[in-house]
N, C-alpha and C. Protein backbone atom coordinates (compact mmCIF):
# COMPACT_ATOMS: atom_id res chain seq x y z
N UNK A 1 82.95 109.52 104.44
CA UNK A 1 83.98 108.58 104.83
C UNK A 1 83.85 107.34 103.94
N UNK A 2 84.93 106.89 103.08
CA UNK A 2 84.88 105.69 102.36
C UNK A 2 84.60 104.32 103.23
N UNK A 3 84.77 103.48 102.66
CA UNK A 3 84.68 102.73 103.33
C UNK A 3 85.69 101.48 103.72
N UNK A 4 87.10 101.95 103.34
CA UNK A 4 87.90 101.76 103.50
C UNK A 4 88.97 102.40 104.97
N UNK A 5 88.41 103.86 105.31
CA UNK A 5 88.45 104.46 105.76
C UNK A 5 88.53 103.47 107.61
N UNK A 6 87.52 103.18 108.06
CA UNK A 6 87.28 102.54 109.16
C UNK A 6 87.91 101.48 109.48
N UNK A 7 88.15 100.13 108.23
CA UNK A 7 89.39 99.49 108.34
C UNK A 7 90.41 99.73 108.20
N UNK A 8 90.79 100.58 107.43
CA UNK A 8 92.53 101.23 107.97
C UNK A 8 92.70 101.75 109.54
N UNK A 9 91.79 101.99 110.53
CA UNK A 9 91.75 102.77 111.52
C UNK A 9 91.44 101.11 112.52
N UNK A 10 90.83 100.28 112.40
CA UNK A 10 91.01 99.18 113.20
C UNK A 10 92.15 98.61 112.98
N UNK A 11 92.88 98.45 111.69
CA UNK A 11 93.81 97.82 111.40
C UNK A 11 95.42 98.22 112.42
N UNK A 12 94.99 99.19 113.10
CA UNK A 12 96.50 99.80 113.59
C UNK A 12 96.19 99.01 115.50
N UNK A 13 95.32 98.46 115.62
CA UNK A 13 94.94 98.00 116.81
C UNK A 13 95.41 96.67 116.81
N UNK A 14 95.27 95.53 115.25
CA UNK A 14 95.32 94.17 115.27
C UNK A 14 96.96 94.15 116.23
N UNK A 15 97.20 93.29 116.85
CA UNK A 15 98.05 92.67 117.58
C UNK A 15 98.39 93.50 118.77
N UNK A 16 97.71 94.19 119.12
CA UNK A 16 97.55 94.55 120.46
C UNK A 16 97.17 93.86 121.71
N UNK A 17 97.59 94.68 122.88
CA UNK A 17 97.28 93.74 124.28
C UNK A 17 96.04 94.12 125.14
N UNK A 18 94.98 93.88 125.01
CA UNK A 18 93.51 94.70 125.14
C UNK A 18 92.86 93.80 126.30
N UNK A 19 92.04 94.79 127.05
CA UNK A 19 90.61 93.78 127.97
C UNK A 19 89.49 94.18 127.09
N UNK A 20 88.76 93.57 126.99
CA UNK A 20 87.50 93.78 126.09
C UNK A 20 86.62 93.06 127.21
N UNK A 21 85.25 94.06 127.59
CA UNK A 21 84.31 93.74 128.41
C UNK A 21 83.41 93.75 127.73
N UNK A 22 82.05 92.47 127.87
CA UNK A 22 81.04 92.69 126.93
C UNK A 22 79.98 91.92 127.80
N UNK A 23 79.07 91.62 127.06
CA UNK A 23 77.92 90.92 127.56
C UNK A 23 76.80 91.83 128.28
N UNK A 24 75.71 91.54 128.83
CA UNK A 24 74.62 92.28 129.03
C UNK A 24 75.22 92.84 130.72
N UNK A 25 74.02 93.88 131.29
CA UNK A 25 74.29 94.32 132.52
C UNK A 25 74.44 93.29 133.64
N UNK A 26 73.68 92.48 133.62
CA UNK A 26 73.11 91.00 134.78
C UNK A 26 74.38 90.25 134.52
N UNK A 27 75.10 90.03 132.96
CA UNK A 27 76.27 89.24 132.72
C UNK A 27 77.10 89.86 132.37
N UNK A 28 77.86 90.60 132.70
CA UNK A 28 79.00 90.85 132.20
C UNK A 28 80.17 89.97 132.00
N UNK A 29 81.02 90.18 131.07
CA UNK A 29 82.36 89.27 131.07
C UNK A 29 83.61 90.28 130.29
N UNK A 30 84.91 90.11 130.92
CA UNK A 30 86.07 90.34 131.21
C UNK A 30 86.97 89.58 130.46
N UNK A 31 87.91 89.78 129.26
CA UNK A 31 88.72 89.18 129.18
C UNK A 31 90.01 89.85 128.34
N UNK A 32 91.32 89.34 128.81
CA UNK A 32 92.34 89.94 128.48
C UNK A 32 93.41 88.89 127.40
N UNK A 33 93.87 89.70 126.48
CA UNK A 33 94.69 88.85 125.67
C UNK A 33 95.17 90.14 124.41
N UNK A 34 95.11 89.26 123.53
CA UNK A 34 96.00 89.79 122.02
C UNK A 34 94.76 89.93 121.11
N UNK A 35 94.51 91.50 120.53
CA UNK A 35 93.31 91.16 119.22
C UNK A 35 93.52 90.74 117.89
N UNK A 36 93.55 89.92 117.80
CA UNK A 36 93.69 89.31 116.65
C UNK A 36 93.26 89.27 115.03
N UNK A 37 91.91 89.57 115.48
CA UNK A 37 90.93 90.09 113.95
C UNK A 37 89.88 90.99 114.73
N UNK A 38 89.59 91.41 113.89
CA UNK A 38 88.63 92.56 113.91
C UNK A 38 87.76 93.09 112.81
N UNK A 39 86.30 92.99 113.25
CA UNK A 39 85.87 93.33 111.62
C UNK A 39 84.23 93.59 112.39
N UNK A 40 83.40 94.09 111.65
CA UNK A 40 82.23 95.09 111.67
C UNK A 40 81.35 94.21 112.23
N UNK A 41 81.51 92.88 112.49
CA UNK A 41 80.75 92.21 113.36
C UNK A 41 81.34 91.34 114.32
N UNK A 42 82.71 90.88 114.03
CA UNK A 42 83.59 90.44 115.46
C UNK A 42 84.72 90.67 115.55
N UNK A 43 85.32 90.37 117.03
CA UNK A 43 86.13 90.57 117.29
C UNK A 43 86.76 88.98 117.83
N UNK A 44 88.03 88.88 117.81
CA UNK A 44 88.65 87.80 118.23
C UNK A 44 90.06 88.36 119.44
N UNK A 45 89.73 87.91 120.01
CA UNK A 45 90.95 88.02 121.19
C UNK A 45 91.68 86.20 121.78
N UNK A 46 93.02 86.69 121.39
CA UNK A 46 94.02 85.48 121.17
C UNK A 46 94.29 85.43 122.97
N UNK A 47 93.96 84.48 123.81
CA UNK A 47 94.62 84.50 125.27
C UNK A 47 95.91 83.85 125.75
N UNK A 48 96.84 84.51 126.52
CA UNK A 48 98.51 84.07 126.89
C UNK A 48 98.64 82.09 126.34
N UNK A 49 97.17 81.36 126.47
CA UNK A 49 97.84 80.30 126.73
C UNK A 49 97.00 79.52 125.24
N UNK A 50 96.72 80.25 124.59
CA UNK A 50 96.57 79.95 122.97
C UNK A 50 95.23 80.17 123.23
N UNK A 51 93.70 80.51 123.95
CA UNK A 51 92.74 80.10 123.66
C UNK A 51 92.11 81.49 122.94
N UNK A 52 91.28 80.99 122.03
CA UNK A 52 90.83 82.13 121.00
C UNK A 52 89.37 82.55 121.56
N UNK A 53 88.79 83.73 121.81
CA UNK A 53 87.72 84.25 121.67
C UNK A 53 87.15 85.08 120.75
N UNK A 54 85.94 84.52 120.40
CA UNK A 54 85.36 85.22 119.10
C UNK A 54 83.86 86.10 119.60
N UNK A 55 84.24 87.42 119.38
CA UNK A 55 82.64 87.78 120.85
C UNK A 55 82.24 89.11 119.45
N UNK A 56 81.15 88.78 119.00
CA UNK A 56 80.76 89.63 118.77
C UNK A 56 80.41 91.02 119.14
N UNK A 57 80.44 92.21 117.80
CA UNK A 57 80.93 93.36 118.26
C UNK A 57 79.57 94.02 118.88
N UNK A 58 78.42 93.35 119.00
CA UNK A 58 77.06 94.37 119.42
C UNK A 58 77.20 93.93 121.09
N UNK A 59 78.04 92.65 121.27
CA UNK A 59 77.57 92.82 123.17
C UNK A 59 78.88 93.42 123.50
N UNK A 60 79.79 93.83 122.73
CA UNK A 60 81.32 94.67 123.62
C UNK A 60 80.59 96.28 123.76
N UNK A 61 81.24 96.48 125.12
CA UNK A 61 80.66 97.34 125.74
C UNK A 61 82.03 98.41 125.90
N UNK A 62 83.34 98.05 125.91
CA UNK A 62 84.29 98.67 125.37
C UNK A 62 85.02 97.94 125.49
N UNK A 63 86.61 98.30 124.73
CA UNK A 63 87.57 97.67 124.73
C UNK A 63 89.02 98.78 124.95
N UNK A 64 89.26 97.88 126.19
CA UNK A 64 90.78 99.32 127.15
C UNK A 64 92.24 98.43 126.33
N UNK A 65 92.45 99.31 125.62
CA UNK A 65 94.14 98.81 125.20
C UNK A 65 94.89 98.89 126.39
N UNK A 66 95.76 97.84 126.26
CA UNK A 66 96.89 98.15 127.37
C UNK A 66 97.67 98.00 126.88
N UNK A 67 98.24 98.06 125.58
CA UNK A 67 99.94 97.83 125.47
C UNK A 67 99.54 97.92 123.92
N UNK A 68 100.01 98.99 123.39
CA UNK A 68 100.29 99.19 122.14
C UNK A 68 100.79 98.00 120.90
N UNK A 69 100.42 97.79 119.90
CA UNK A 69 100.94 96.54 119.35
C UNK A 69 102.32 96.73 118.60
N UNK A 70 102.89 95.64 118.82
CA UNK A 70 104.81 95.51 118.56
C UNK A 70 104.37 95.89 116.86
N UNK A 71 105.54 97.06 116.27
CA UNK A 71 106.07 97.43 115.05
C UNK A 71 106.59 96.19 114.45
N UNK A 72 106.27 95.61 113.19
CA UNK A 72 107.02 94.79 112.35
C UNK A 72 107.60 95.41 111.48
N UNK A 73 108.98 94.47 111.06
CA UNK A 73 109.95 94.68 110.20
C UNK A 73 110.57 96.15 110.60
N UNK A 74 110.71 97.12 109.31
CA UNK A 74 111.28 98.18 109.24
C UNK A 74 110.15 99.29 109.94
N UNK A 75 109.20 98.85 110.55
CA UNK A 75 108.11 99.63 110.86
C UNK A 75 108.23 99.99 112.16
N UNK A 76 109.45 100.01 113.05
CA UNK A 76 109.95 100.66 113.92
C UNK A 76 110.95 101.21 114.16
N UNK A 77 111.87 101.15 112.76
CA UNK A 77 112.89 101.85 112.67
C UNK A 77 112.64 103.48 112.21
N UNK A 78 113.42 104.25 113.51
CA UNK A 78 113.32 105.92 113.39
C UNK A 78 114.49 106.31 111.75
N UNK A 79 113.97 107.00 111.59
CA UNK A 79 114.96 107.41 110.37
C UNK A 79 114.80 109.08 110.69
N UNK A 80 116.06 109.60 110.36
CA UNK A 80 116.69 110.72 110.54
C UNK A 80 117.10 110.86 109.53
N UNK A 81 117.25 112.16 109.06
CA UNK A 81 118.09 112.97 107.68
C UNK A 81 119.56 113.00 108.34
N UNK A 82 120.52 112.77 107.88
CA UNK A 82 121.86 113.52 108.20
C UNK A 82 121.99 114.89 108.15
N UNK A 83 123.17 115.37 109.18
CA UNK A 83 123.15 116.83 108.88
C UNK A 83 124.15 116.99 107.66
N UNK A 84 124.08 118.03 106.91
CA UNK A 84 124.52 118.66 105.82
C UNK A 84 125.40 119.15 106.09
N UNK A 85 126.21 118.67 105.44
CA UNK A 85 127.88 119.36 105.58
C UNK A 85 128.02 120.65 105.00
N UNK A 86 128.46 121.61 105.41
CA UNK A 86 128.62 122.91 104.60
C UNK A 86 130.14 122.79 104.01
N UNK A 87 130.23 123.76 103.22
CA UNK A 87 131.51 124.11 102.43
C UNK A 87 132.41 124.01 103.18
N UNK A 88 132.74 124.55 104.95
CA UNK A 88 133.72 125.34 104.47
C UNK A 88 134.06 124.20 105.93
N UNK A 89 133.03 122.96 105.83
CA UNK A 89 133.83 121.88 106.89
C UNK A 89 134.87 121.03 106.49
N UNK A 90 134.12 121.12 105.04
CA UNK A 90 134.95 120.20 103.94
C UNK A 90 136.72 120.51 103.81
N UNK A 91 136.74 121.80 104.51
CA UNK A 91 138.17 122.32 103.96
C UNK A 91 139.16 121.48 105.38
């Protein structure tokens, strides 16, 4: 696996709507928002009312997507082939 490989595969997560639980067994912590960056040692989660969390990736214990992240630009437009006219519609 390159190593390019693993960031193309986080990269389809950035702007998603995620809980990310982390911290030790005795502490756990809970929090929900937008992921914002992501990278081999943190993570950042953006919350509804602007506040940023930056929690490193060795105490996340997992992270539950809940809402797929919004398509930009032309990156949600479906495209379809037209159907092919035959000869003999043309007549």
């Amino acid at each position: 696996m390159s190593d390019s490989e693993p960031r193309a595969r986080l990269a389809q997560y950035y702007n998603a709507r995620v809980t990310v639980q982390y911290g030790g067994q005795a502490l756990g912590f809970s929090d929900t928002g937008t992921l914002s960056y992501m990278d081999a040692v943190w993570v950042e989660v953006t919350k509804e009312k602007g506040e940023r969390l930056l929690i490193p990736v060795a105490s996340i214990r997992h992270i539950k997507l809940l809402e797929a992240p919004k398509l930009r630009g032309d990156s949600g437009t479906l495209l379809r082939a037209s159907a092919a006219k035959t000869h003999d519609s043309l007549e």
